[in-house]
C-alpha atoms as a PDB file:
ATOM      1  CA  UNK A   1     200.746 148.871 165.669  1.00  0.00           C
ATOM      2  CA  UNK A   2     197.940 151.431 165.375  1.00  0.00           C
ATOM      3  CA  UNK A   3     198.859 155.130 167.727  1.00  0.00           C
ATOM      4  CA  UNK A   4     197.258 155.513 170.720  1.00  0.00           C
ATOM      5  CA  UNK A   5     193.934 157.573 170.438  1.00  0.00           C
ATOM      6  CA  UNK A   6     193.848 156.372 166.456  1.00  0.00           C
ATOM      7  CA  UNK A   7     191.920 152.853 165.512  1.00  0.00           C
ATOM      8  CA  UNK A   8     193.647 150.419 163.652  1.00  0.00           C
ATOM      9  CA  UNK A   9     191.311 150.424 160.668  1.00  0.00           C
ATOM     10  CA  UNK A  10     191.037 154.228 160.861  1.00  0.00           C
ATOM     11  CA  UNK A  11     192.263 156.244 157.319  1.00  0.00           C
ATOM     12  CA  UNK A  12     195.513 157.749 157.595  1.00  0.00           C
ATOM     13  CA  UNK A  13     195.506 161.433 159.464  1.00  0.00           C
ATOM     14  CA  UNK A  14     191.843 160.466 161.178  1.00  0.00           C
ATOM     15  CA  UNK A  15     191.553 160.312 165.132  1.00  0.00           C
ATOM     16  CA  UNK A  16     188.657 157.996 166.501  1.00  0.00           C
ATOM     17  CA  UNK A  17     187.424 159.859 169.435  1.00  0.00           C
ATOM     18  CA  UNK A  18     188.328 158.132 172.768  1.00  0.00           C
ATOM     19  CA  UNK A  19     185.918 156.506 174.748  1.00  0.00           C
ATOM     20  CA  UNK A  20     185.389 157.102 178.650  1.00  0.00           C
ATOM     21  CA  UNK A  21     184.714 154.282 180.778  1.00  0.00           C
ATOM     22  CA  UNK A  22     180.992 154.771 182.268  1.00  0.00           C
ATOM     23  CA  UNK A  23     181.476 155.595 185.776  1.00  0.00           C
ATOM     24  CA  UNK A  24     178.566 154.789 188.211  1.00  0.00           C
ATOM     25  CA  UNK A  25     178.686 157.574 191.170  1.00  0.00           C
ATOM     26  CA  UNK A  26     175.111 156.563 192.801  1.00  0.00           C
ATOM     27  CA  UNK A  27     177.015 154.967 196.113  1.00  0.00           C
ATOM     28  CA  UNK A  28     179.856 157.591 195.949  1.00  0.00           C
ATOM     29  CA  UNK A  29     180.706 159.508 199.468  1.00  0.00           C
ATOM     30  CA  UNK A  30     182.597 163.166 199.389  1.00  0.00           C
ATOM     31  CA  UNK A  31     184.369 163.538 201.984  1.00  0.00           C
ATOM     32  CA  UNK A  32     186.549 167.113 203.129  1.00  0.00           C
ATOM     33  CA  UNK A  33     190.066 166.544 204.137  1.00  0.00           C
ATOM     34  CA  UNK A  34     193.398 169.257 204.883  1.00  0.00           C
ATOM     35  CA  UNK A  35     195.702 166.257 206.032  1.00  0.00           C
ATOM     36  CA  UNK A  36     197.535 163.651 204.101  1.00  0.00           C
ATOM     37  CA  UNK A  37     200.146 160.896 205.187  1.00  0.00           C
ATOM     38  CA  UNK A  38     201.623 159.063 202.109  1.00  0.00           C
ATOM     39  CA  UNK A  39     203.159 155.665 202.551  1.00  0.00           C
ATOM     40  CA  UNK A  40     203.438 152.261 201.414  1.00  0.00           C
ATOM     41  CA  UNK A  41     205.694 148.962 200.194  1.00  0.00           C
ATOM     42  CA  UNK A  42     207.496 148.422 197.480  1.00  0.00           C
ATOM     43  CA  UNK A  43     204.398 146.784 195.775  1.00  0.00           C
ATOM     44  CA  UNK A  44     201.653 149.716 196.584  1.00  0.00           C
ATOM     45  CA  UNK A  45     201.542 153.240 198.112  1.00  0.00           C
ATOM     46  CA  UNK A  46     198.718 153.854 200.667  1.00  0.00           C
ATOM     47  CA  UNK A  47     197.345 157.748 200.951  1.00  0.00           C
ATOM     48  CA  UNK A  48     195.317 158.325 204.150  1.00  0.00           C
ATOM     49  CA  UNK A  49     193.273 161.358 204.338  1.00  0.00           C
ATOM     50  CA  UNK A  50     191.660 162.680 207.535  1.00  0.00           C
ATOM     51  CA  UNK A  51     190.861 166.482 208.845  1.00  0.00           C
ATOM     52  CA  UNK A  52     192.879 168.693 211.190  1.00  0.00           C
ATOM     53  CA  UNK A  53     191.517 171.737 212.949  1.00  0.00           C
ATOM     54  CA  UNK A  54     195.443 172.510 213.629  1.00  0.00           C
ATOM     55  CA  UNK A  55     196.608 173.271 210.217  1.00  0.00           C
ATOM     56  CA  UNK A  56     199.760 171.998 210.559  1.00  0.00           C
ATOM     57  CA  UNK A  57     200.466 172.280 213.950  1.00  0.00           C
ATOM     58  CA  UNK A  58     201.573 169.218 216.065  1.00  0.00           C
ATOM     59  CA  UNK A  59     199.046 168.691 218.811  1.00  0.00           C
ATOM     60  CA  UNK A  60     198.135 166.085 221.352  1.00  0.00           C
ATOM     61  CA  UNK A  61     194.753 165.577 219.478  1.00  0.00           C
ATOM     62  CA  UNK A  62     194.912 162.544 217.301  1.00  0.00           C
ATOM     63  CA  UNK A  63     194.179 163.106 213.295  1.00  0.00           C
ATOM     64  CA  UNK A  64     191.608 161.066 212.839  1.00  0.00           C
ATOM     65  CA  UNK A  65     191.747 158.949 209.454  1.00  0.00           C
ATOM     66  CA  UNK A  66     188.738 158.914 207.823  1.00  0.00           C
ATOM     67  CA  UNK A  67     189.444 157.572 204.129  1.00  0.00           C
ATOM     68  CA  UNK A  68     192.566 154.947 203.039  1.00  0.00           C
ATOM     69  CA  UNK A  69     193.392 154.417 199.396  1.00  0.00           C
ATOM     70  CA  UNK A  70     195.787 151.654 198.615  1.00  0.00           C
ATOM     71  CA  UNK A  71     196.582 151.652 195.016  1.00  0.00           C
ATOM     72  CA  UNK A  72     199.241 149.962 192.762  1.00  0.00           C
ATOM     73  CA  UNK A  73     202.412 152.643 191.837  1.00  0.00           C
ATOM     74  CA  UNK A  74     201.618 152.077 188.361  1.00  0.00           C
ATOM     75  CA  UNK A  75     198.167 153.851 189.067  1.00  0.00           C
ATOM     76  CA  UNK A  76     199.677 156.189 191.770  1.00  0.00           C
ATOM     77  CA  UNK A  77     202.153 157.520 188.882  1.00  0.00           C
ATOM     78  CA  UNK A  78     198.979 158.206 186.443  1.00  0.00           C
ATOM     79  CA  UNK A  79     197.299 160.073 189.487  1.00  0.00           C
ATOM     80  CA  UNK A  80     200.093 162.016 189.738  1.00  0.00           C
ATOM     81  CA  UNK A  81     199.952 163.092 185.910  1.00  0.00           C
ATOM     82  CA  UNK A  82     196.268 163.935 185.930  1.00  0.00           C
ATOM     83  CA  UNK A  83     197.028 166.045 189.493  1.00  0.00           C
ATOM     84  CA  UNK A  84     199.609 167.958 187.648  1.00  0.00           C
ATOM     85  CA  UNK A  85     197.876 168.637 184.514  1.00  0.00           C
ATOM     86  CA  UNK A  86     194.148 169.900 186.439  1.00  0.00           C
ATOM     87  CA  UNK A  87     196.722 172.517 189.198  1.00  0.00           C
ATOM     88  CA  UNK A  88     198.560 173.194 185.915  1.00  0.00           C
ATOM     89  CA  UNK A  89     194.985 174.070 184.333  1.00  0.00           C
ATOM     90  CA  UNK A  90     193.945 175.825 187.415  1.00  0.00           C
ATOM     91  CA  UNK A  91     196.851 178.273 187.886  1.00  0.00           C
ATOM     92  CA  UNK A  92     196.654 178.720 184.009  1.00  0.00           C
ATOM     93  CA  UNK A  93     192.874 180.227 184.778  1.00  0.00           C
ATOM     94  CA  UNK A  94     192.899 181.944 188.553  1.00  0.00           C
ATOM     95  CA  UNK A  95     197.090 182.207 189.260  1.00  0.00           C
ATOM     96  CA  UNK A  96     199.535 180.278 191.232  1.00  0.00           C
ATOM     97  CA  UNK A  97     198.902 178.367 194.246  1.00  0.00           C
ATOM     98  CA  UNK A  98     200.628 179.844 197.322  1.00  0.00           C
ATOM     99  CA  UNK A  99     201.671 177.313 199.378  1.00  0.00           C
ATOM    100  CA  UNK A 100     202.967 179.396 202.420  1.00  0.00           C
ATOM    101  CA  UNK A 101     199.557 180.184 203.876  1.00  0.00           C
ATOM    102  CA  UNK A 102     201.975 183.047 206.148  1.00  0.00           C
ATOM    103  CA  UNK A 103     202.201 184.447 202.268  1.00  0.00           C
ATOM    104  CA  UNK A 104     198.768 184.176 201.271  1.00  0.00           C
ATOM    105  CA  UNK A 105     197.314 185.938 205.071  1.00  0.00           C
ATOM    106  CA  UNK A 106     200.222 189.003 204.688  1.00  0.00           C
ATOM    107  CA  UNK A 107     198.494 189.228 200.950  1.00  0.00           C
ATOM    108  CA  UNK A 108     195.146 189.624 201.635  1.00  0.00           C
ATOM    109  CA  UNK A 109     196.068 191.908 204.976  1.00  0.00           C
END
């Protein structure tokens, strides 16, 4: 069984550079969120994204939803990995991600 990244047929020490799946992004929407809500089944996990003016604070004013992603956990778990590796990049490059935005206003007071 040939290693992953390495063709079968490939002399012993060479890496075949991987291929990335063309990706068409002509009927692709961006959409802005600050709110999450992560749930699911024991077959998938559903993440719904929406926007919040509240930041966190609990309000009468509904969230309102504007994207759903169901996805298998299988895919979910690779998701996870790439998330991790581009913060891990990022705070490598511009420094760690405060999460207590309390922290982050008293810092740049």
């Amino acid at each position: 069984m040939a290693d992953e990244g390495k063709a079968a047929n490939a002399p012993q020490g060479q890496e075949t550079p991987r291929r990335e799946a063309p990706v068409d992004v002509s009927n692709v929407t961006t959409t802005y969120t600050n709110w999450y809500r992560v749930t699911g089944s024991p077959e998938e996990l559903l993440l719904e994204f929406g926007l919040t003016p509240n930041m966190g604070i609990v309000t009468e004013e509904p969230i309102r939803v504007s994207q759903r992603l169901v996805m298998s956990h299988y895919t979910a778990k690779r998701l996870l990995a790439h998330l991790h590796y581009a913060l891990k990049r990022h705070e490598e490059i511009f420094g760690q991600l405060e999460m207590d935005f309390r922290k982050r206003a008293r810092r740049q007071s």
